[in-house]
Each structure stands twice: as structure tokens, then as C-alpha cells.
PDB file of N, CA and C in Angstrom:
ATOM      1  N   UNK A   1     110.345  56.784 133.647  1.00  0.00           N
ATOM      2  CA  UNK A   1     109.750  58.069 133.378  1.00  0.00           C
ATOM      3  C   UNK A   1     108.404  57.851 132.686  1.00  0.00           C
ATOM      4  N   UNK A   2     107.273  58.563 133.217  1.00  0.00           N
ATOM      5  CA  UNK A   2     106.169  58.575 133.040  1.00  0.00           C
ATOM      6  C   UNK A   2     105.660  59.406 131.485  1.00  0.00           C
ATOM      7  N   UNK A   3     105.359  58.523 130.390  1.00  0.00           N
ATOM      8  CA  UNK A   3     105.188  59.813 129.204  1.00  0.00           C
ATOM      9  C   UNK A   3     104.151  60.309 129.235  1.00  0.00           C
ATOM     10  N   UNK A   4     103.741  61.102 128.866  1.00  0.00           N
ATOM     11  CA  UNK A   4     102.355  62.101 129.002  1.00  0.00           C
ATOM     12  C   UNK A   4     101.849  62.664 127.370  1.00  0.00           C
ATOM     13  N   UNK A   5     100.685  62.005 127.354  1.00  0.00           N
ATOM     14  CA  UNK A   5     100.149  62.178 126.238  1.00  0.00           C
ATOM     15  C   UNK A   5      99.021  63.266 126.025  1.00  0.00           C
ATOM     16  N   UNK A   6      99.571  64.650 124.955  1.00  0.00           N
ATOM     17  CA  UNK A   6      98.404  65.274 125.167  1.00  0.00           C
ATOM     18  C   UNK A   6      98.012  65.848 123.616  1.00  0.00           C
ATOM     19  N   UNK A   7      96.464  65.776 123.034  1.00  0.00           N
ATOM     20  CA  UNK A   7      95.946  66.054 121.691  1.00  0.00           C
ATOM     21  C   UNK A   7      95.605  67.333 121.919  1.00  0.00           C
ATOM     22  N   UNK A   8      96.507  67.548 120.489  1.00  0.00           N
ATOM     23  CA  UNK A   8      96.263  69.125 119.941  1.00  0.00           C
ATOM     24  C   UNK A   8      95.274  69.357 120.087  1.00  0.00           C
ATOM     25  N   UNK A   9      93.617  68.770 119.373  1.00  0.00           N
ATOM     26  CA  UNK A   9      92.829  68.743 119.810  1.00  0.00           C
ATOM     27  C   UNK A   9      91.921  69.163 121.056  1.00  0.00           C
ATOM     28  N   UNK A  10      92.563  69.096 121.752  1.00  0.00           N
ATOM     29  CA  UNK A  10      92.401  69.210 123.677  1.00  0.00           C
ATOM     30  C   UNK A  10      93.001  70.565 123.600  1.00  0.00           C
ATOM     31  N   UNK A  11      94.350  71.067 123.086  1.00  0.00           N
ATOM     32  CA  UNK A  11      94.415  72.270 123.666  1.00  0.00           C
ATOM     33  C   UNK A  11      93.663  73.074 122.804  1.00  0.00           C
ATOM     34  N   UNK A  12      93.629  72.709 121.376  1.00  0.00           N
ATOM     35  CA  UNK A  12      92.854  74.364 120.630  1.00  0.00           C
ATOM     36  C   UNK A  12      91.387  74.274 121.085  1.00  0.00           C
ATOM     37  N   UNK A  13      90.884  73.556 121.665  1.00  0.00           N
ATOM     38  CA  UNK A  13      89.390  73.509 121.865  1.00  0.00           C
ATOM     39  C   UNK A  13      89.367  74.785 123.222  1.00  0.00           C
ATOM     40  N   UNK A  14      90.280  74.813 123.543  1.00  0.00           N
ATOM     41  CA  UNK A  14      90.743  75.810 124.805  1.00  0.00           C
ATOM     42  C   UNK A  14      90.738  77.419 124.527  1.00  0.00           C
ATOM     43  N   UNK A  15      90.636  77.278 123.140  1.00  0.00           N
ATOM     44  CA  UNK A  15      90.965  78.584 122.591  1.00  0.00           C
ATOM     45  C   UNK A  15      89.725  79.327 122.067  1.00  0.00           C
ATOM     46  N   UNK A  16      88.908  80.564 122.234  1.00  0.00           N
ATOM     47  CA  UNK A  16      87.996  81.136 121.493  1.00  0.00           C
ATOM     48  C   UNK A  16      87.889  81.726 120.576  1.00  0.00           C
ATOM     49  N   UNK A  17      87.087  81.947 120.118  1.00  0.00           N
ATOM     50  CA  UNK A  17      86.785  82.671 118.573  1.00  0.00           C
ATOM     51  C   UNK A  17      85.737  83.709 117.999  1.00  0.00           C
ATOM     52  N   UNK A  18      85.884  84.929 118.229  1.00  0.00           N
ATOM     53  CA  UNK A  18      84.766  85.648 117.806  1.00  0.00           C
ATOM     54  C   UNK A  18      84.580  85.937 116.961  1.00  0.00           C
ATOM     55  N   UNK A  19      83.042  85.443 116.423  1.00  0.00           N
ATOM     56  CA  UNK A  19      83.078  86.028 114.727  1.00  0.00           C
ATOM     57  C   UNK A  19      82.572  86.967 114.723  1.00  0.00           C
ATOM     58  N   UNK A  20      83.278  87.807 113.025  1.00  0.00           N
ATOM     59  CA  UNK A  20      82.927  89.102 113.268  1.00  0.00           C
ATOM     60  C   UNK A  20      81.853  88.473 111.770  1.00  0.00           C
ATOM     61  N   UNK A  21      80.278  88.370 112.141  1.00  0.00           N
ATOM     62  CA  UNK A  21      78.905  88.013 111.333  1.00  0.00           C
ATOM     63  C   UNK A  21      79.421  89.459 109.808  1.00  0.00           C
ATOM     64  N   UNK A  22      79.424  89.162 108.771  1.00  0.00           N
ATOM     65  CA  UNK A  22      79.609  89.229 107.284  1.00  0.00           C
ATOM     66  C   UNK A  22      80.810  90.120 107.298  1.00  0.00           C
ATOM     67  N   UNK A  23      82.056  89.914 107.876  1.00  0.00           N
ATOM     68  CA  UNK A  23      83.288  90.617 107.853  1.00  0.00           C
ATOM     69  C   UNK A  23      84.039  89.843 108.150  1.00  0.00           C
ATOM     70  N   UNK A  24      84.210  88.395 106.825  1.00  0.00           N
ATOM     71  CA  UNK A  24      85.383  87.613 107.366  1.00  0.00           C
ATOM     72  C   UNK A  24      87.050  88.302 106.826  1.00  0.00           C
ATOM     73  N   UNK A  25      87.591  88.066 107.563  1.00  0.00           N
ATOM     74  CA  UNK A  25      89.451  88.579 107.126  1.00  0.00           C
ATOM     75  C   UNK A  25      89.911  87.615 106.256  1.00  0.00           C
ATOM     76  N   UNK A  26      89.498  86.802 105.979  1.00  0.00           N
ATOM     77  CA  UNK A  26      90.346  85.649 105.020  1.00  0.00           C
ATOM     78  C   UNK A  26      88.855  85.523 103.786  1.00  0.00           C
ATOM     79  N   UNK A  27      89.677  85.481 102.581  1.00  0.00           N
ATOM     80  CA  UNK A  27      88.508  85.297 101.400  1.00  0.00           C
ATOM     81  C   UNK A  27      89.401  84.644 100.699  1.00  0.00           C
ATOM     82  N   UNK A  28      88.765  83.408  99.526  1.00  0.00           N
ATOM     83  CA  UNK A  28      89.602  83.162  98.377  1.00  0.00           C
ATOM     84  C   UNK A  28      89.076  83.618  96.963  1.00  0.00           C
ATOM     85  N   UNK A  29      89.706  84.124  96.318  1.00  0.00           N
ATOM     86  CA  UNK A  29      89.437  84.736  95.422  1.00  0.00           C
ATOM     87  C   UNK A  29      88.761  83.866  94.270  1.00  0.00           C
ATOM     88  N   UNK A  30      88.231  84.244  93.293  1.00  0.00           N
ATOM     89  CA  UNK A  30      87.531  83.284  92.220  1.00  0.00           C
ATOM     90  C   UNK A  30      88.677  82.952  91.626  1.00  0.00           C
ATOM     91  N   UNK A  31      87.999  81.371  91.079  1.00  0.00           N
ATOM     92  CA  UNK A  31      88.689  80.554  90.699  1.00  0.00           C
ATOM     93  C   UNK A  31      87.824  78.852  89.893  1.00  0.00           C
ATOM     94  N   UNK A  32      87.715  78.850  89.182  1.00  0.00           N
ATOM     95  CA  UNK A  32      87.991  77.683  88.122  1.00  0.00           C
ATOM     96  C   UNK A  32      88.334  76.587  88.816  1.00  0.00           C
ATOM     97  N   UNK A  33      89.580  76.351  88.443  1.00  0.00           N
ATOM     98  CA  UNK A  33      90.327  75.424  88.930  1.00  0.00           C
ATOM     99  C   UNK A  33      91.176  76.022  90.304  1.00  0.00           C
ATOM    100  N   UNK A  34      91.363  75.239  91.538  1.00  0.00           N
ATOM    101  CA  UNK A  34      92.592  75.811  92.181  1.00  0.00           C
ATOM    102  C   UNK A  34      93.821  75.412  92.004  1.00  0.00           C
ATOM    103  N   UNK A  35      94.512  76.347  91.717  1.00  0.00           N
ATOM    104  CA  UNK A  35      95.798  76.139  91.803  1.00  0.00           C
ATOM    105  C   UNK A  35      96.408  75.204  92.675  1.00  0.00           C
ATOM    106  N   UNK A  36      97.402  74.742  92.769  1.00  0.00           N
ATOM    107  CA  UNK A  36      98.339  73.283  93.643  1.00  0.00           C
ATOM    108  C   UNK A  36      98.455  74.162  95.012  1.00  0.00           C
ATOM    109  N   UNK A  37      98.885  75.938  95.055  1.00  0.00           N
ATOM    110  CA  UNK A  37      99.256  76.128  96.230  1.00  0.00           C
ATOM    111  C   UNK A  37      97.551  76.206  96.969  1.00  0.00           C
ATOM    112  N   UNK A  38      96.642  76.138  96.408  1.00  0.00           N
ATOM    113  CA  UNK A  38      95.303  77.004  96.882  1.00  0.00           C
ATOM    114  C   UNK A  38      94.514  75.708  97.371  1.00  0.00           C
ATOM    115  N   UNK A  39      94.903  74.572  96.696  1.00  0.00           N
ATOM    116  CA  UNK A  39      94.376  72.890  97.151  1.00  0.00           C
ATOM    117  C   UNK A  39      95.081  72.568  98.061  1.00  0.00           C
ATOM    118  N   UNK A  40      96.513  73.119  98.059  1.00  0.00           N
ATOM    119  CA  UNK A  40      97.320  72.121  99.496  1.00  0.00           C
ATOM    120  C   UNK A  40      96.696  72.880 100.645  1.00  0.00           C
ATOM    121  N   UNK A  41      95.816  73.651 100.792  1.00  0.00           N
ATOM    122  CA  UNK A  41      95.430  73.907 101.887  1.00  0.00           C
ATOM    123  C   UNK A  41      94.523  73.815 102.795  1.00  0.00           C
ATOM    124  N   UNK A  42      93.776  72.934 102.066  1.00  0.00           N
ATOM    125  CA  UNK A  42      93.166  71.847 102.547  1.00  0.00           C
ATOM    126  C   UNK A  42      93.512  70.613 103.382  1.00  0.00           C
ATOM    127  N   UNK A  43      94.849  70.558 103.477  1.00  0.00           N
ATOM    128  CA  UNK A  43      95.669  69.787 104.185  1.00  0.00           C
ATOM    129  C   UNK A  43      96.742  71.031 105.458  1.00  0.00           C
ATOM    130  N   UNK A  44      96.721  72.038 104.798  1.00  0.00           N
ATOM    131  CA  UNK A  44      97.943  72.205 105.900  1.00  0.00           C
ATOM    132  C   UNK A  44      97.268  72.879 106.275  1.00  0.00           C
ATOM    133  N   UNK A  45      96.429  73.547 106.664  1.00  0.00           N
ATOM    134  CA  UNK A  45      96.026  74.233 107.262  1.00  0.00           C
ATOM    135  C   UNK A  45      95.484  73.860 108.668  1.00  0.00           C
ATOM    136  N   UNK A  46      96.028  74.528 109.368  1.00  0.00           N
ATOM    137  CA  UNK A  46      96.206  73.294 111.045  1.00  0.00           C
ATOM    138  C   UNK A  46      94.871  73.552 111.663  1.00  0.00           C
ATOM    139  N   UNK A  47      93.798  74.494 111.138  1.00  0.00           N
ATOM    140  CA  UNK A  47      92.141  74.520 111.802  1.00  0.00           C
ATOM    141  C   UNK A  47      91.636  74.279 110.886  1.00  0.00           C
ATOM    142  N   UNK A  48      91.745  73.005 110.001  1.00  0.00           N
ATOM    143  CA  UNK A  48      91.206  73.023 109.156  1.00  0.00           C
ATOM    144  C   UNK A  48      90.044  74.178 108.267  1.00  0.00           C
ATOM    145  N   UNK A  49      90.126  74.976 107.934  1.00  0.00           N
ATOM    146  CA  UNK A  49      89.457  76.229 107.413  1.00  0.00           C
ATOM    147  C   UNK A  49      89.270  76.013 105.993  1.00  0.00           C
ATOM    148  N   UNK A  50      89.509  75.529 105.379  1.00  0.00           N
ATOM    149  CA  UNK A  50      88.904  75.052 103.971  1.00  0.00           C
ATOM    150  C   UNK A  50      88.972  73.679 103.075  1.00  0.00           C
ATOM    151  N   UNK A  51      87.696  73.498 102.621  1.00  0.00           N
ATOM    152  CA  UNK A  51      87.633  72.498 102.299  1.00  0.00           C
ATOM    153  C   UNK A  51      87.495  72.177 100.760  1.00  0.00           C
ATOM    154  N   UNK A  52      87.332  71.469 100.114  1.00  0.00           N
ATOM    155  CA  UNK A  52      86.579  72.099  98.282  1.00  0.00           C
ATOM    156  C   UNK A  52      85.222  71.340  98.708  1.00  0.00           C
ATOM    157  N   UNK A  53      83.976  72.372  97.635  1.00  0.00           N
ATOM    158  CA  UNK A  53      83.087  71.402  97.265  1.00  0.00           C
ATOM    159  C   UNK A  53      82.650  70.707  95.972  1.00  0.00           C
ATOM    160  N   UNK A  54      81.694  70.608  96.212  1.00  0.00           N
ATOM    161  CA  UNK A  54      81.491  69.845  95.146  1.00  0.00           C
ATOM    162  C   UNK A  54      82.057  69.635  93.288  1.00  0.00           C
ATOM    163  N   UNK A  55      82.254  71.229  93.394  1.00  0.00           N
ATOM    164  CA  UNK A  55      82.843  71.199  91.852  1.00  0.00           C
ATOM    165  C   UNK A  55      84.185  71.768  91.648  1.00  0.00           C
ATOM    166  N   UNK A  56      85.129  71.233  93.467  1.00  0.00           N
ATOM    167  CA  UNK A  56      86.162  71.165  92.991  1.00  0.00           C
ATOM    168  C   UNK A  56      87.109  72.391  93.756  1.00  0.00           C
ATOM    169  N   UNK A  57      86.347  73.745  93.397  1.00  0.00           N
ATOM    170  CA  UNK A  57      86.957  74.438  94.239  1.00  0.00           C
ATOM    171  C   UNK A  57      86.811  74.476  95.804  1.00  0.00           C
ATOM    172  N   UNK A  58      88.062  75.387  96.023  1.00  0.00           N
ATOM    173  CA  UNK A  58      88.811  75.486  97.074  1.00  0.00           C
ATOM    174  C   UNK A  58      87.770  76.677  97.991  1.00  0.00           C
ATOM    175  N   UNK A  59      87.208  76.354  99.241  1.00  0.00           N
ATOM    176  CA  UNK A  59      86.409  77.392  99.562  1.00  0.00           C
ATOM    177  C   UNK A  59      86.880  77.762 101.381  1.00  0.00           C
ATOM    178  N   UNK A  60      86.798  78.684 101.541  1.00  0.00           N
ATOM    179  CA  UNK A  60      87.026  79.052 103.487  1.00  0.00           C
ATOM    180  C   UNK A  60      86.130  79.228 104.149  1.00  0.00           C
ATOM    181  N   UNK A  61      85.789  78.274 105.860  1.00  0.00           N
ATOM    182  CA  UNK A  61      84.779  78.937 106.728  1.00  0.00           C
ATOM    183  C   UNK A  61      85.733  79.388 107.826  1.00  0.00           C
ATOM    184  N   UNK A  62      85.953  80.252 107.861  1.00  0.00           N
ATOM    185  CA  UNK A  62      86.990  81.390 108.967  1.00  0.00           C
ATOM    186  C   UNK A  62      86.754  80.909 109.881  1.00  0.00           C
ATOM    187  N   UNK A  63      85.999  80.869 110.386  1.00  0.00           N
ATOM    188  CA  UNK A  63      85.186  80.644 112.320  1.00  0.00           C
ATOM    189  C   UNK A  63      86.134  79.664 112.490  1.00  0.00           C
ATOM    190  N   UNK A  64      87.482  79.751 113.527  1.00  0.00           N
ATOM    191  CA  UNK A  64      88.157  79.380 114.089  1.00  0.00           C
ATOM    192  C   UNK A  64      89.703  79.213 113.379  1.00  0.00           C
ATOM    193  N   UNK A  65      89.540  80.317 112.513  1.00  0.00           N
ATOM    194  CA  UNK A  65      91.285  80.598 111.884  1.00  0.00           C
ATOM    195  C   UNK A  65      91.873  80.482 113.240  1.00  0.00           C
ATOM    196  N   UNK A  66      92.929  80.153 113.215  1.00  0.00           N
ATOM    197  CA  UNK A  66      94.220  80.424 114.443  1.00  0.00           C
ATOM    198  C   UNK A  66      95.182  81.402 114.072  1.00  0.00           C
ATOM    199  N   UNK A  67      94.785  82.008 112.719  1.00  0.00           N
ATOM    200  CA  UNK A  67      95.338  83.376 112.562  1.00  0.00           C
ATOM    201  C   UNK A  67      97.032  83.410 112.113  1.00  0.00           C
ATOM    202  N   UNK A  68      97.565  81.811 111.849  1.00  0.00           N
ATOM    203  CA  UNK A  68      99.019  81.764 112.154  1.00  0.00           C
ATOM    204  C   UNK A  68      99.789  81.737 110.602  1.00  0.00           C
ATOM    205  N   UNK A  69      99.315  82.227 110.215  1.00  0.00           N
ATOM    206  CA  UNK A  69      99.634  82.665 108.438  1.00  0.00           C
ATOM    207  C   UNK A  69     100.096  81.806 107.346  1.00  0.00           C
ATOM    208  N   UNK A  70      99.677  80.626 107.883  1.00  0.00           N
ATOM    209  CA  UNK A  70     100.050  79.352 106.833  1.00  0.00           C
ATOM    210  C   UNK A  70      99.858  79.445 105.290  1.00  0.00           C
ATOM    211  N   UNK A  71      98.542  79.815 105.666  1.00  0.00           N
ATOM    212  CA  UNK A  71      97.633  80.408 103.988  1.00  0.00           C
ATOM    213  C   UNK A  71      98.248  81.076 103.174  1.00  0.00           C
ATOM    214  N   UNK A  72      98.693  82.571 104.794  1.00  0.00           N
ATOM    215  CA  UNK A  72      99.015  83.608 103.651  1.00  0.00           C
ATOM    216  C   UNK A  72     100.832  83.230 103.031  1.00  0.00           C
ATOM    217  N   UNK A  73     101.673  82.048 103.221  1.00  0.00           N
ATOM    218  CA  UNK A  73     103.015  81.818 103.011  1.00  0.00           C
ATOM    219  C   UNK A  73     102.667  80.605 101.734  1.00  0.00           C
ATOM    220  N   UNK A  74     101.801  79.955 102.003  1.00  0.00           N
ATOM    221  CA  UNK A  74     101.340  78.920 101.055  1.00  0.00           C
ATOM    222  C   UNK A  74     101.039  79.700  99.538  1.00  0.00           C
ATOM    223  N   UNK A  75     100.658  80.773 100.326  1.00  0.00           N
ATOM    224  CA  UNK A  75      99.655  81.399  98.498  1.00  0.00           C
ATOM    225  C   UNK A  75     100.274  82.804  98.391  1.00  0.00           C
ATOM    226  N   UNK A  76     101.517  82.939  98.768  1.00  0.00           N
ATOM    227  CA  UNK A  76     102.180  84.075  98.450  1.00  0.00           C
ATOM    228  C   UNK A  76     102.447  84.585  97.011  1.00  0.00           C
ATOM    229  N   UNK A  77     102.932  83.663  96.622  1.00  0.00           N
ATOM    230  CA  UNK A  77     102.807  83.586  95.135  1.00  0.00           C
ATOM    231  C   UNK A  77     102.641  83.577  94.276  1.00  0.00           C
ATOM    232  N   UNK A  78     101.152  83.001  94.688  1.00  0.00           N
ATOM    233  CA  UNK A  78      99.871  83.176  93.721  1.00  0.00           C
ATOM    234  C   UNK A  78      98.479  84.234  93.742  1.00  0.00           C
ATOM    235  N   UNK A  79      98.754  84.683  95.246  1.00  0.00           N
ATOM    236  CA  UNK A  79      97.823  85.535  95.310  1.00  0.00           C
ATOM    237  C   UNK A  79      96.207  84.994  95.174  1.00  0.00           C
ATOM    238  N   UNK A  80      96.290  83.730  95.653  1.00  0.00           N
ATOM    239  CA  UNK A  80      94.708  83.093  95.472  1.00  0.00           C
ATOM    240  C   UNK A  80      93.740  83.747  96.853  1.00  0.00           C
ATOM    241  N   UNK A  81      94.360  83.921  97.847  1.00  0.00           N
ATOM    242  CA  UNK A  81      93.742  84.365  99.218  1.00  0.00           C
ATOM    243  C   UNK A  81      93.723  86.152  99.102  1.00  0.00           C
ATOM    244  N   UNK A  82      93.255  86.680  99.913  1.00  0.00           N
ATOM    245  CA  UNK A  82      93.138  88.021 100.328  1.00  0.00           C
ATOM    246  C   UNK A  82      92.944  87.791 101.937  1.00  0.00           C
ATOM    247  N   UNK A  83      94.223  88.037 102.777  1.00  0.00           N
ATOM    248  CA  UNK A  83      93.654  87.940 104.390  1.00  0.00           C
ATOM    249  C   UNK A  83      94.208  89.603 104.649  1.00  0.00           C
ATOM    250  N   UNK A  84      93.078  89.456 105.675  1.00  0.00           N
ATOM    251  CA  UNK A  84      93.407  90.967 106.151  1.00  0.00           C
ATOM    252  C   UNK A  84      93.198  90.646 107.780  1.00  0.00           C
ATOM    253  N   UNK A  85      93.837  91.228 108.723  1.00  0.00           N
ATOM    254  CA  UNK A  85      93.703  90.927 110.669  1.00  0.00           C
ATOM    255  C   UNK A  85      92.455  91.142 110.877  1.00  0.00           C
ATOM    256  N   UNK A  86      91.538  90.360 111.713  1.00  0.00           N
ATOM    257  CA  UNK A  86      90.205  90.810 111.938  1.00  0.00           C
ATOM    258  C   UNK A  86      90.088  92.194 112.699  1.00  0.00           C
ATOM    259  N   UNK A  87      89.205  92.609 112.674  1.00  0.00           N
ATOM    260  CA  UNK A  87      88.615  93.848 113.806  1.00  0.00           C
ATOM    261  C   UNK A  87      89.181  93.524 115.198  1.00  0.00           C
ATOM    262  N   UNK A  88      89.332  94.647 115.812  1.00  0.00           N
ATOM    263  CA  UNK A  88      89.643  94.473 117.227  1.00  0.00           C
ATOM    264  C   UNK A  88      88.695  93.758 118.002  1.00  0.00           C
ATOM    265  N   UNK A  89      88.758  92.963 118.601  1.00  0.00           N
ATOM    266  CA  UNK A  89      87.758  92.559 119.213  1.00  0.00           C
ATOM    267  C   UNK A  89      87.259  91.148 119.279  1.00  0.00           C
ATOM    268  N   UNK A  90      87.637  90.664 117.333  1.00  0.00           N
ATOM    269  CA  UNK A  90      86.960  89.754 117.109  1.00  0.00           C
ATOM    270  C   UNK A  90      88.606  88.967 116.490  1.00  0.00           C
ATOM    271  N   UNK A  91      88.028  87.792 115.801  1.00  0.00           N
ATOM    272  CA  UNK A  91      89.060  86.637 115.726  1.00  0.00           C
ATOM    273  C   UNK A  91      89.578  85.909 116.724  1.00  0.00           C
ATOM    274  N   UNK A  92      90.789  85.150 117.236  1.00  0.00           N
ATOM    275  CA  UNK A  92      91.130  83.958 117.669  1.00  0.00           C
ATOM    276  C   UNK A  92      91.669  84.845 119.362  1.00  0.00           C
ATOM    277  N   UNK A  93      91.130  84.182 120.008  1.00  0.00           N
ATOM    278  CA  UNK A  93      91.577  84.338 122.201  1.00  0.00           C
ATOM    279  C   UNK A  93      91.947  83.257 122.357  1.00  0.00           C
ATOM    280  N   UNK A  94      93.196  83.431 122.472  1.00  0.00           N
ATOM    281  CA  UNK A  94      94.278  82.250 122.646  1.00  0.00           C
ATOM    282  C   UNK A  94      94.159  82.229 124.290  1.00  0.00           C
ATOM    283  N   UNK A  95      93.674  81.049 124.689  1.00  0.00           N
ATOM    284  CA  UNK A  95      93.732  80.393 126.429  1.00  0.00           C
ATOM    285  C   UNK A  95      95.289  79.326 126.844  1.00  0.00           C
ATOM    286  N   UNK A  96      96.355  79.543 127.504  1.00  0.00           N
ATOM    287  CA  UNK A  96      96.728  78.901 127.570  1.00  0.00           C
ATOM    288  C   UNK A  96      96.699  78.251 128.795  1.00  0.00           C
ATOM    289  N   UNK A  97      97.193  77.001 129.335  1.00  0.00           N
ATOM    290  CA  UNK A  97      97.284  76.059 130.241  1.00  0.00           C
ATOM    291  C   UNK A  97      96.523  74.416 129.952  1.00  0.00           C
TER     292      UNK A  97
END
């Protein structure tokens, strides 16, 4: 049997994204220090969407959320995020095949 190898990579690149220009749905709220749930998401977050800079905090570039609520289950708790569904129109066009 023949295995077949295929990168995630390869399929989300398949997928589009409309931004809606100064109306992002995902914000993180101010912050100091981030909290443990507001840093792990820098890792789990499967489109990569935030990174920290330089002094530490935890920051988001939306343009290509996949919309699949990792964030908002990660930071339930803490309330570090504010996501709201984008506008009709705009956010993640899922292509499959």
C-alpha cells in the first residue's frame, strides 16, 4: 500500500481570506505581562495569528484567522481576547479538495 503524504500547509494555502481594512474581529486586550493562557497562543494557534514583540507582549495579525475558536477556549477564563464573527462577506473561504 502506497502512503500518501500531504502538508497542512498545502491545504490551508487553498483557503481565502478577506480582510475587512480597520475592522478586525479578534483584538487582545491590554496587557503588561501576558498571562500563561494569552502566551500559549502563540503556539496553538494553528494560523499562527499571534506572535509577542519585542517587550514581551502577546499581539494579533488576523489576516488569515481560520476562525476555529482555539483562542476564544484558550482565554475563556481570562478574558484576555475580545473575538467577535467578521462581517458578512469578509473573514476565512474555506476551498476544499
Amino acid at each position: 500500500m502506497q502512503e500518501i503524504s500531504i502538508k497542512v500547509e498545502e491545504k490551508l494555502y487553498q483557503n481565502r481570506y478577506m480582510v475587512d481594512e480597520g475592522r478586525p474581529h479578534i483584538s487582545v486586550k491590554p496587557h503588561t505581562k501576558p498571562s500563561d493562557a494569552l502566551a500559549a497562543l502563540v503556539k496553538v494557534c494553528p494560523a499562527g495569528c499571534y506572535t509577542r514583540n519585542e517587550t514581551g507582549q502577546v499581539e494579533i495579525a488576523p489576516d488569515g484567522c481560520l476562525e476555529c475558536g482555539t483562542c476564544r477556549i484558550v482565554c475563556a477564563a481570562t478574558g484576555d481576547i475580545e473575538w467577535n464573527y467578521p462581517r458578512g462577506g469578509y473573514g476565512i473561504l474555506f476551498k476544499f479538495g
